[in-house]
C-alpha atoms as a PDB file:
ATOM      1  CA  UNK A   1     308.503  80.663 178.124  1.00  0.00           C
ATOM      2  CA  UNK A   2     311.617  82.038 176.346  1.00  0.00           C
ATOM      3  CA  UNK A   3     311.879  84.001 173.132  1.00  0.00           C
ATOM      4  CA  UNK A   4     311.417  82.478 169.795  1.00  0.00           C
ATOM      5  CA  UNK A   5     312.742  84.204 166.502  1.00  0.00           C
ATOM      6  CA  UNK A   6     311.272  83.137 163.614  1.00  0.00           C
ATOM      7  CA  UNK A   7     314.546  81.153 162.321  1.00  0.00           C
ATOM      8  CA  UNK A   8     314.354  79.031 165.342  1.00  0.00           C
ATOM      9  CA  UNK A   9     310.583  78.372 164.654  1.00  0.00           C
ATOM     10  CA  UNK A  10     311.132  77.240 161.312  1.00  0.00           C
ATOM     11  CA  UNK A  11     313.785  74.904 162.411  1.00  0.00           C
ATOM     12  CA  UNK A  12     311.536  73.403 165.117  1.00  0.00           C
ATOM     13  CA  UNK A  13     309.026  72.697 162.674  1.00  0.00           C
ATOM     14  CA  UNK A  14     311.516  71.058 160.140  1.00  0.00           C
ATOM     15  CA  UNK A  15     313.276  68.491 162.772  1.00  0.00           C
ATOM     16  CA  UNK A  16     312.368  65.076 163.702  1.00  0.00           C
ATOM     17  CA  UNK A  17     311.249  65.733 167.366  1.00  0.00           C
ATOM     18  CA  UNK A  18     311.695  62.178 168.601  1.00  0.00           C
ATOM     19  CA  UNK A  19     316.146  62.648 166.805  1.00  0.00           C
ATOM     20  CA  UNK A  20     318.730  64.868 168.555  1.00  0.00           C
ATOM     21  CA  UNK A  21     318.431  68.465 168.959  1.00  0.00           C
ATOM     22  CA  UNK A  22     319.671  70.208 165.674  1.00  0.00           C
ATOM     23  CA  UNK A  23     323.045  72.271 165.996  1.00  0.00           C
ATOM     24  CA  UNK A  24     324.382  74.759 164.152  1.00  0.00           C
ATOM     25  CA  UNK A  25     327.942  74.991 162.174  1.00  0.00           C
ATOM     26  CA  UNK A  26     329.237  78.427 161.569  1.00  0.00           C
ATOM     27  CA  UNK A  27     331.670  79.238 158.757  1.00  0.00           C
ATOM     28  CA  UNK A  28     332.926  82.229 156.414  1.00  0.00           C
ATOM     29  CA  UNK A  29     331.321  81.418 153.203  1.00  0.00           C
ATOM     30  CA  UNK A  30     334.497  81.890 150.372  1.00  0.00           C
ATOM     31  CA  UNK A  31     333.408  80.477 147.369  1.00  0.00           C
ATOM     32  CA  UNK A  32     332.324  82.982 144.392  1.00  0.00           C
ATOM     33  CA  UNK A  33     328.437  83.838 144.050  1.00  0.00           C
ATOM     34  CA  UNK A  34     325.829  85.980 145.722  1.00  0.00           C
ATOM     35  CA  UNK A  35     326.974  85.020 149.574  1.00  0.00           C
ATOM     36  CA  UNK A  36     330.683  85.482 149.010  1.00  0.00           C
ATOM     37  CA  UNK A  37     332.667  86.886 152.292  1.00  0.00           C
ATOM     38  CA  UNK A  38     328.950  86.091 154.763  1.00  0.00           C
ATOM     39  CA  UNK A  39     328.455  84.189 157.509  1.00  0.00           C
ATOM     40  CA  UNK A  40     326.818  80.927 156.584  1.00  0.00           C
ATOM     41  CA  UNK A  41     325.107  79.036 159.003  1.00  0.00           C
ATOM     42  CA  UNK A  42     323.904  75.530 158.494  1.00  0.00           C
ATOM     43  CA  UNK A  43     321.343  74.034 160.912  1.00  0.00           C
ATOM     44  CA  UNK A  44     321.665  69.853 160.878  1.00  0.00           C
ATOM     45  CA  UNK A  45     320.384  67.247 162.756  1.00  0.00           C
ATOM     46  CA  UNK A  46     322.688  64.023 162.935  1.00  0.00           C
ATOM     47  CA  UNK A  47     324.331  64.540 159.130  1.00  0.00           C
ATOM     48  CA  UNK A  48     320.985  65.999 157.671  1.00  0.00           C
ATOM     49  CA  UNK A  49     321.414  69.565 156.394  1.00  0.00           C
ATOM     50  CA  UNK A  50     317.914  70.920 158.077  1.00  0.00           C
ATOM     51  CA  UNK A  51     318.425  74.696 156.283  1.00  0.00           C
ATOM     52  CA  UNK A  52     321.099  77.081 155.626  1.00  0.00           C
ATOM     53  CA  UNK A  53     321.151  80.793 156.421  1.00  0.00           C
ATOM     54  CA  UNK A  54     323.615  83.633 155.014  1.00  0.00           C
ATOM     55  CA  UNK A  55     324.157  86.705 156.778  1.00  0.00           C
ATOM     56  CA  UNK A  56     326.387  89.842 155.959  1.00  0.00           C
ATOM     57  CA  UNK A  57     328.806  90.244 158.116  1.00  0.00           C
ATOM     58  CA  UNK A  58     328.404  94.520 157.557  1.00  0.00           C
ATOM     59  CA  UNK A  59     324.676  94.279 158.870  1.00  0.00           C
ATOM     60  CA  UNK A  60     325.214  91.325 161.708  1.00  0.00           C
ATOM     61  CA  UNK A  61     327.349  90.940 164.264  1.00  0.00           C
ATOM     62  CA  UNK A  62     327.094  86.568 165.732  1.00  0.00           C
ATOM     63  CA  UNK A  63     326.520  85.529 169.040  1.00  0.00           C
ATOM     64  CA  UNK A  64     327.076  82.252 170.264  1.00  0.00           C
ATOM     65  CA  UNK A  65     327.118  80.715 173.332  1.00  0.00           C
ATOM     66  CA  UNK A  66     327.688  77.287 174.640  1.00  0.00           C
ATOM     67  CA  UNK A  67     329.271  76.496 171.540  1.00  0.00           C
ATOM     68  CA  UNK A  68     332.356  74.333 170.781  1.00  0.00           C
ATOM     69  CA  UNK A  69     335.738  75.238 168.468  1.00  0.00           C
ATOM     70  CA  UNK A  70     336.589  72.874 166.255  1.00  0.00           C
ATOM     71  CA  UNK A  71     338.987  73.733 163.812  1.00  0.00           C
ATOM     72  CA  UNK A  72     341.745  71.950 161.510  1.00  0.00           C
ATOM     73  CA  UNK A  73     345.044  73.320 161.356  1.00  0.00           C
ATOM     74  CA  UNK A  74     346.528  71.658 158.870  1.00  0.00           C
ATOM     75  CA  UNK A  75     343.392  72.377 156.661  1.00  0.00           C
ATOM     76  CA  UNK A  76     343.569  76.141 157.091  1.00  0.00           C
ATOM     77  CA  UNK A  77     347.391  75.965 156.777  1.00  0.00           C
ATOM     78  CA  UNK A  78     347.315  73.927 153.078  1.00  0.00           C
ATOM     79  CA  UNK A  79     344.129  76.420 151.816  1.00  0.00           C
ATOM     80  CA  UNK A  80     346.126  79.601 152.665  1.00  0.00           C
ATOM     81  CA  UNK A  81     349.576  78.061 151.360  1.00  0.00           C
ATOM     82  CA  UNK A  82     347.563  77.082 147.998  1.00  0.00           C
ATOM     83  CA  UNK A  83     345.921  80.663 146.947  1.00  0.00           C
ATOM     84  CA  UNK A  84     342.337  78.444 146.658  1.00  0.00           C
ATOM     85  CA  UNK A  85     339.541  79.815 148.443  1.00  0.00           C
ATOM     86  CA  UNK A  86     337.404  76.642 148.842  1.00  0.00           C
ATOM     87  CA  UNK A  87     337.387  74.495 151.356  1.00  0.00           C
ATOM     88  CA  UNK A  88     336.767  70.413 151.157  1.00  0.00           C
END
């Protein structure tokens, strides 16, 4: 039997076991307030928001494997041509 950290512990006890496994989205949390310029992690399962983590980037470093890139270009482009540092 593998590892467990406590994060993943309180995720397994927060899904439905019989749904999909949960996944993860990983993003650099911009908007103004206590977590501004972190890592913020959000664990879902189908669309349901399961929990959402914030981590410094100064005290963590992320590892992920198996994962999958999925970015929007012209997003990114029209947020850094317009100054705004939020995302939608």
């Amino acid at each position: 039997m593998g590892y467990t950290t406590g994060m993943e512990k309180q995720i397994q006890a927060e899904f439905d076991p019989n749904g999909p496994e949960p996944y993860g989205e990983v993003r650099f949390h911009l908007s103004d307030g206590k977590h501004y310029m972190h890592w913020q992690v959000t664990v879902k399962q189908r669309s349901k928001v399961i929990d959402v983590y914030y981590y410094n980037p100064n005290e963590f470093q992320l590892e992920m494997r198996g994962c999958r890139l999925r970015n929007r270009p012209n997003k990114a482009k029209q947020v850094f041509d317009s100054g705004k540092l939020t995302v939608s």
